[in-house]
N, C-alpha and C. Protein backbone atom coordinates (compact mmCIF):
# COMPACT_ATOMS: atom_id res chain seq x y z
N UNK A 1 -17.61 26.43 -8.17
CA UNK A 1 -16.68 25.70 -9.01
C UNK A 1 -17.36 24.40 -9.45
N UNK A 2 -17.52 24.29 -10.84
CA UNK A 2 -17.72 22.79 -11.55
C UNK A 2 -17.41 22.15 -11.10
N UNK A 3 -17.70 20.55 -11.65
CA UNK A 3 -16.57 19.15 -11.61
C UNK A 3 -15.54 19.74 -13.07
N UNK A 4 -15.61 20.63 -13.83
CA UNK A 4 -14.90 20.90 -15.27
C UNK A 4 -13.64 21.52 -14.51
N UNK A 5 -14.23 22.58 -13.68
CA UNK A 5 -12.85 23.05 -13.54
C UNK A 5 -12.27 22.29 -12.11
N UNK A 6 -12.64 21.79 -10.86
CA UNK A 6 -12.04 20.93 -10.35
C UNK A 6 -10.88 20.12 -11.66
N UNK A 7 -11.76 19.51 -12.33
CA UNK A 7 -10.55 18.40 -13.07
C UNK A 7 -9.97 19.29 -13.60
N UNK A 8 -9.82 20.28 -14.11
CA UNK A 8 -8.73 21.33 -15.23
C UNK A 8 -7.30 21.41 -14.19
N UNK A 9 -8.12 21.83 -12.63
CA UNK A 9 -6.93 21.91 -11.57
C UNK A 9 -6.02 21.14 -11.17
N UNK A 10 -6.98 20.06 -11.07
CA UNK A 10 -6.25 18.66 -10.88
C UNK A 10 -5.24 18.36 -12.52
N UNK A 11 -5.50 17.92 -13.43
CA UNK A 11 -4.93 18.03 -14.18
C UNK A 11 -3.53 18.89 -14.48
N UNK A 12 -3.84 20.53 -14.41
CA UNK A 12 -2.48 21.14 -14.24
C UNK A 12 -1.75 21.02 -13.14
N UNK A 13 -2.11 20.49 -11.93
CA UNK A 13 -1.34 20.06 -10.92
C UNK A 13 -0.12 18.92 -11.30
N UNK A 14 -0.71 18.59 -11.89
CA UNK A 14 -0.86 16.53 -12.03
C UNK A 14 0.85 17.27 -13.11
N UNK A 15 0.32 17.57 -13.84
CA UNK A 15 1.29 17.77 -15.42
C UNK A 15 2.47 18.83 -14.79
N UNK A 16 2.04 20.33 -13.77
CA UNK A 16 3.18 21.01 -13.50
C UNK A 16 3.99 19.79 -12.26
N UNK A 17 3.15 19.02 -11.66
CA UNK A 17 4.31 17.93 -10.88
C UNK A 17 5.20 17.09 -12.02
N UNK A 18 4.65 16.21 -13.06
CA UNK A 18 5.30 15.62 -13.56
C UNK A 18 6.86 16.47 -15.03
N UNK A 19 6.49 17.88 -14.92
CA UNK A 19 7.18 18.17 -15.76
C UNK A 19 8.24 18.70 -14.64
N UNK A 20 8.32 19.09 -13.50
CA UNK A 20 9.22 19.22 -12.86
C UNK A 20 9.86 17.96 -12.07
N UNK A 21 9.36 16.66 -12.02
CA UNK A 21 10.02 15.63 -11.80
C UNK A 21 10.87 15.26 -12.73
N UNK A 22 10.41 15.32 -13.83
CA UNK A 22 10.98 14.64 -15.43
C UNK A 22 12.65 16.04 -15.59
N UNK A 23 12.10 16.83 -15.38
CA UNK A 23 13.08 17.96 -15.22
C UNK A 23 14.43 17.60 -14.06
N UNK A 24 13.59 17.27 -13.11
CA UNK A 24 15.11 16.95 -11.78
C UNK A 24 15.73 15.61 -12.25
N UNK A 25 14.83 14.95 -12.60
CA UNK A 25 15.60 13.45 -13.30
C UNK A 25 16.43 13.81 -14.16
N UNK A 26 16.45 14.44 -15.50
CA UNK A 26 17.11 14.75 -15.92
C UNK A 26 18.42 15.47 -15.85
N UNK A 27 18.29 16.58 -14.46
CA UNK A 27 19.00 17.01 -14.37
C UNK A 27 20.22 16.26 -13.44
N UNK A 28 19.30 15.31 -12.40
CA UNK A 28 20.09 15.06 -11.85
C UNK A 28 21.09 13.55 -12.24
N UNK A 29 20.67 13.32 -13.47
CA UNK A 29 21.68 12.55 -13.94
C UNK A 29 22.72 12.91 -14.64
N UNK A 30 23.06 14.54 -14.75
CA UNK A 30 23.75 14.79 -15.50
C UNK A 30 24.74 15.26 -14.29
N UNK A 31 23.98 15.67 -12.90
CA UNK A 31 25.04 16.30 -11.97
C UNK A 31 25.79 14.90 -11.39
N UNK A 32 25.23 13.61 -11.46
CA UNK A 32 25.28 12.51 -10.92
C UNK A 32 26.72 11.72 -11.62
N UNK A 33 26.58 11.96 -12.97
CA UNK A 33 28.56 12.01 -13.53
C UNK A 33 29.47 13.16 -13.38
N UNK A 34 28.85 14.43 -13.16
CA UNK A 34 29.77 15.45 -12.53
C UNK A 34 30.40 14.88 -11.43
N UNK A 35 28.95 15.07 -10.25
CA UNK A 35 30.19 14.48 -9.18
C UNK A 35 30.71 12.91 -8.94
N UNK A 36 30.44 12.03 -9.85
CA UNK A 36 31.45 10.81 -10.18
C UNK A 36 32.72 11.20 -10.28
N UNK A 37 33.19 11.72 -11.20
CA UNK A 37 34.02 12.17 -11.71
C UNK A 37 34.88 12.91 -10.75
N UNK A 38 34.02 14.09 -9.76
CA UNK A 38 34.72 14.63 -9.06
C UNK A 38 35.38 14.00 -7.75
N UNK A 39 34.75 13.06 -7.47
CA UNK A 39 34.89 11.68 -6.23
C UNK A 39 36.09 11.31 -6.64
N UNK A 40 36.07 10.61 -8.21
CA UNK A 40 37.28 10.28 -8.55
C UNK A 40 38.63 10.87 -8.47
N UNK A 41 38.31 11.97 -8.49
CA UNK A 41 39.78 13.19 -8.74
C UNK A 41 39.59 13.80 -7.22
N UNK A 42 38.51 13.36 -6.17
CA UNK A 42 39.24 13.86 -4.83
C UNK A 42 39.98 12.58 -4.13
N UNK A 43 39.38 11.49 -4.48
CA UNK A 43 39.98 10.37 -3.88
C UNK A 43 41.51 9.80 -4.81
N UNK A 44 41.45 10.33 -5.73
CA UNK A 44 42.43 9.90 -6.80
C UNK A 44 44.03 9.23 -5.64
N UNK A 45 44.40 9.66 -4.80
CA UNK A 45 45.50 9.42 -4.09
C UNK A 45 45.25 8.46 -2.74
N UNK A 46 43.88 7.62 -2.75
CA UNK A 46 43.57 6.88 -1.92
C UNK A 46 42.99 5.73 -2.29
N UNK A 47 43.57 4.51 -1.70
CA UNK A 47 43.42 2.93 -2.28
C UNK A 47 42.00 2.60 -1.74
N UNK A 48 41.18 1.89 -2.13
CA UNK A 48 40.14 1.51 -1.86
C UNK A 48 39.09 2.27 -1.33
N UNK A 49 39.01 3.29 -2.04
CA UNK A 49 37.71 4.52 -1.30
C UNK A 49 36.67 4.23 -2.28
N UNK A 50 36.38 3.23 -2.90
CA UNK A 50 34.96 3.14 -3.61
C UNK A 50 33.56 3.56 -2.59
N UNK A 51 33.61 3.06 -1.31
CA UNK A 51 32.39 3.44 -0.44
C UNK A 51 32.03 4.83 -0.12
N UNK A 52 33.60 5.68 0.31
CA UNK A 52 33.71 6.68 0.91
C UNK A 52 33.02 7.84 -0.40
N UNK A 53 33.93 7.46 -1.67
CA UNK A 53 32.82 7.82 -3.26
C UNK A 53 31.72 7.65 -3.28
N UNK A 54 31.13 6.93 -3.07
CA UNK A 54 29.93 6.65 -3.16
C UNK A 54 28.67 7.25 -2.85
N UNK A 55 29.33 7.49 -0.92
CA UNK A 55 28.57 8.14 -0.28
C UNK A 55 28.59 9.94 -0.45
N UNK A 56 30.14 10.12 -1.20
CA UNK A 56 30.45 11.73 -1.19
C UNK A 56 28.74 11.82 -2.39
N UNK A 57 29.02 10.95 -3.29
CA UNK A 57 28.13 11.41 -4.23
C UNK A 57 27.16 11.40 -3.92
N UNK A 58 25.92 10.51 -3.55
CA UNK A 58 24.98 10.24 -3.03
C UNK A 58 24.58 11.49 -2.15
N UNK A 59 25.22 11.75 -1.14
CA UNK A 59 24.97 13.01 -0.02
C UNK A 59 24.84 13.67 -1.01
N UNK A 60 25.78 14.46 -2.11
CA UNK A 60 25.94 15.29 -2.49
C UNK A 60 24.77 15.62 -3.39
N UNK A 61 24.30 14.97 -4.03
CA UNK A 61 23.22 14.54 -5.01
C UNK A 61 21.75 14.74 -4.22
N UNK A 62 21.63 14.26 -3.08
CA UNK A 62 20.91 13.86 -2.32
C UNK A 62 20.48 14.93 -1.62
N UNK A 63 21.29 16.14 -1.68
CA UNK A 63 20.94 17.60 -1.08
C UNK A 63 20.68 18.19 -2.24
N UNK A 64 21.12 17.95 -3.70
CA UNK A 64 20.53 19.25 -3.89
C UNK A 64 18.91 18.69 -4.67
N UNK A 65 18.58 17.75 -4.41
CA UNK A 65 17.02 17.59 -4.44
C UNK A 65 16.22 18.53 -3.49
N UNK A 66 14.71 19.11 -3.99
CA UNK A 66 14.01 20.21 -3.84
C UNK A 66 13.22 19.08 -2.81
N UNK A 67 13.44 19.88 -1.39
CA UNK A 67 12.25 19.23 -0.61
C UNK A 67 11.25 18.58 -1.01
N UNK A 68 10.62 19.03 -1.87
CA UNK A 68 9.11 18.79 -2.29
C UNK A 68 9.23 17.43 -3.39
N UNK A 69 10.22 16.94 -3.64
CA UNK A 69 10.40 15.67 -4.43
C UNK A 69 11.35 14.65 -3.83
N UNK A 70 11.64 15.24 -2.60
CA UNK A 70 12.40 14.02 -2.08
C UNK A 70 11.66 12.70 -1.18
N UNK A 71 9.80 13.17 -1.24
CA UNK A 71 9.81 11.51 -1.48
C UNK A 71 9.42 10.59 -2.75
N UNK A 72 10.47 11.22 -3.38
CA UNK A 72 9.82 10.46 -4.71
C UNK A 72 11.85 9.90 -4.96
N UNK A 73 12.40 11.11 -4.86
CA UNK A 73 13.86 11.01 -4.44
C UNK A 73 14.43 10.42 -3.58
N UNK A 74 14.24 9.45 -3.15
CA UNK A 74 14.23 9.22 -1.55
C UNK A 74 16.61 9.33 -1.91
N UNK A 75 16.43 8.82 -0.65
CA UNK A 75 18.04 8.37 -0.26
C UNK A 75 18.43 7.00 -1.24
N UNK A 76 17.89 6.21 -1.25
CA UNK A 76 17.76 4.87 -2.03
C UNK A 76 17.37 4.90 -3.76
N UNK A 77 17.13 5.60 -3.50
CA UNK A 77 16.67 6.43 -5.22
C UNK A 77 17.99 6.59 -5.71
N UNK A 78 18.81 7.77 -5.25
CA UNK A 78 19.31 8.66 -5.42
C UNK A 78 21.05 7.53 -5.48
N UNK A 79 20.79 6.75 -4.69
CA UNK A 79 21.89 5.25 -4.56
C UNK A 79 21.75 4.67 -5.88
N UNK A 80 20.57 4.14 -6.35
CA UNK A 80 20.24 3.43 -7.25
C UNK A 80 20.74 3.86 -8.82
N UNK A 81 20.12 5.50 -8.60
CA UNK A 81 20.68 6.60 -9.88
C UNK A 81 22.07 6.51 -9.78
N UNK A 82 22.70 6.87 -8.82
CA UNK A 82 24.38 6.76 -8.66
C UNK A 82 25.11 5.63 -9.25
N UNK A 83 24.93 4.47 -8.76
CA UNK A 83 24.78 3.41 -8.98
C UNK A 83 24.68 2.90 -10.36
N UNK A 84 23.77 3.32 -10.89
CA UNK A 84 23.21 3.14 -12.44
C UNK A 84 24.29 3.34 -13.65
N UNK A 85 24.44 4.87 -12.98
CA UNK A 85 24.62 5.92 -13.78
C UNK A 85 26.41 5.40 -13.87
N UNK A 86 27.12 4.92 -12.56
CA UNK A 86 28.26 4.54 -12.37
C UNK A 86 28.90 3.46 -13.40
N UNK A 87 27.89 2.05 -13.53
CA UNK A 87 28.12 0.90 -14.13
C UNK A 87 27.92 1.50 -15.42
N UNK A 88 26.74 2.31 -16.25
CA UNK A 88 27.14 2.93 -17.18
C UNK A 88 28.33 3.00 -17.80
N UNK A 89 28.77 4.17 -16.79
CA UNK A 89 30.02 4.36 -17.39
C UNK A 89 30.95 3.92 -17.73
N UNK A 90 31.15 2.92 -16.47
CA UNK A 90 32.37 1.77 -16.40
C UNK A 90 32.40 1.33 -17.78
N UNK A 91 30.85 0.31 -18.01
CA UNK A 91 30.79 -0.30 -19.07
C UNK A 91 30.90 0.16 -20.10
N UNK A 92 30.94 1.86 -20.68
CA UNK A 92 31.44 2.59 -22.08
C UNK A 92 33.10 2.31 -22.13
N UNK A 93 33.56 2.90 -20.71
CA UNK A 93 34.72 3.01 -20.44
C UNK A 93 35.26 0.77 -20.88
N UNK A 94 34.97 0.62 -20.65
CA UNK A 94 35.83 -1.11 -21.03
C UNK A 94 35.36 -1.30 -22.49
N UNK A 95 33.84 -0.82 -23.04
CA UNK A 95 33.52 -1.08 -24.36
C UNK A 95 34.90 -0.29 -25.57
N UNK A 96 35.72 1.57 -25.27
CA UNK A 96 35.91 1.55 -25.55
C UNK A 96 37.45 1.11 -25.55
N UNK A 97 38.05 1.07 -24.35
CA UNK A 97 39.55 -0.08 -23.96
C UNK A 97 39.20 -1.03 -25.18
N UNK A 98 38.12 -2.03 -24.97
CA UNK A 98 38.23 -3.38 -25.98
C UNK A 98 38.40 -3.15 -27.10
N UNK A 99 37.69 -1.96 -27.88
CA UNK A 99 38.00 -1.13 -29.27
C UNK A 99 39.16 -0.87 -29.68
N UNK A 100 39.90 -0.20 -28.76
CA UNK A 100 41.35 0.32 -28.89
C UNK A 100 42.15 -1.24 -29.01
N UNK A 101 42.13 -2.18 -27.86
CA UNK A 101 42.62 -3.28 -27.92
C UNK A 101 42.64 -3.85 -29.32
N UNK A 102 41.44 -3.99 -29.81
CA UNK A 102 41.03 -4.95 -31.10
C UNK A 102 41.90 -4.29 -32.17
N UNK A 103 41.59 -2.94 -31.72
CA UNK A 103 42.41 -1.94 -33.36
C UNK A 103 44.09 -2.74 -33.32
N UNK A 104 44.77 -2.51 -31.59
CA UNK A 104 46.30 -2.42 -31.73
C UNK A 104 46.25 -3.59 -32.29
N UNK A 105 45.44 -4.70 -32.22
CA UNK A 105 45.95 -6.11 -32.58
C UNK A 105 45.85 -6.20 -34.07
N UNK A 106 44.68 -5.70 -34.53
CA UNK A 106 44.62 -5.91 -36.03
C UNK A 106 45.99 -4.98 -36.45
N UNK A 107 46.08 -3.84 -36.00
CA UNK A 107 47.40 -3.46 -36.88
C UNK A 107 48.37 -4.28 -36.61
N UNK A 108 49.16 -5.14 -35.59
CA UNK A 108 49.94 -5.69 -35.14
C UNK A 108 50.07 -6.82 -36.09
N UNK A 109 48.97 -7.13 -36.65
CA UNK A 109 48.92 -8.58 -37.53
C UNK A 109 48.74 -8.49 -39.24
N UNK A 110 49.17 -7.04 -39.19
CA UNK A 110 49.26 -6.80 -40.78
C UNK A 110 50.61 -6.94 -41.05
């Protein structure tokens, strides 16, 4: 074996790791408002469970990462994504409340 094809190996290593990282990221921000959402609607009948949410998601998130990327995934990762992905939302969710607000008022003042 060359140094040509050593590096060819290394290289497709390098690229099949990063297209399956770029792949779980992706994916797992999309399962990461699934189970938001679902936290919300199991806790829906309980006062102050933001932590107990938190952690449902996180665990939940946090398992279905592929051995082989969970140290790149760590536990703290996977908080951070949650986390992220959470204030996100919030912040669409009040951007569009303030929208609706602004509309009732302008009609209110015609």
């Amino acid at each position: 074996m060359n140094i040509n094809q050593v590096i060819i190996a290394i290289i497709t290593v390098l690229f099949g790791f990063l297209v399956s990282y770029f792949k779980t990221k992706s994916n797992l921000k999309t399962l990461v408002v699934r189970w938001i959402l679902a936290a919300e609607q199991y806790y829906k009948d309980y006062a102050k469970a933001g932590t107990e949410k938190f952690n449902m998601v996180v665990d939940k998130i946090y398992n279905l990462v592929p051995s082989f990327l969970k140290f790149i995934f760590t536990k703290k990762v996977i908080e951070q994504l949650v986390q992220n992905t959470f204030n996100a939302m919030q912040a669409y969710a009040q951007e569009q409340l303030d929208k609706a607000i602004d509309t009732k008022i302008k009609a209110l003042d015609k």
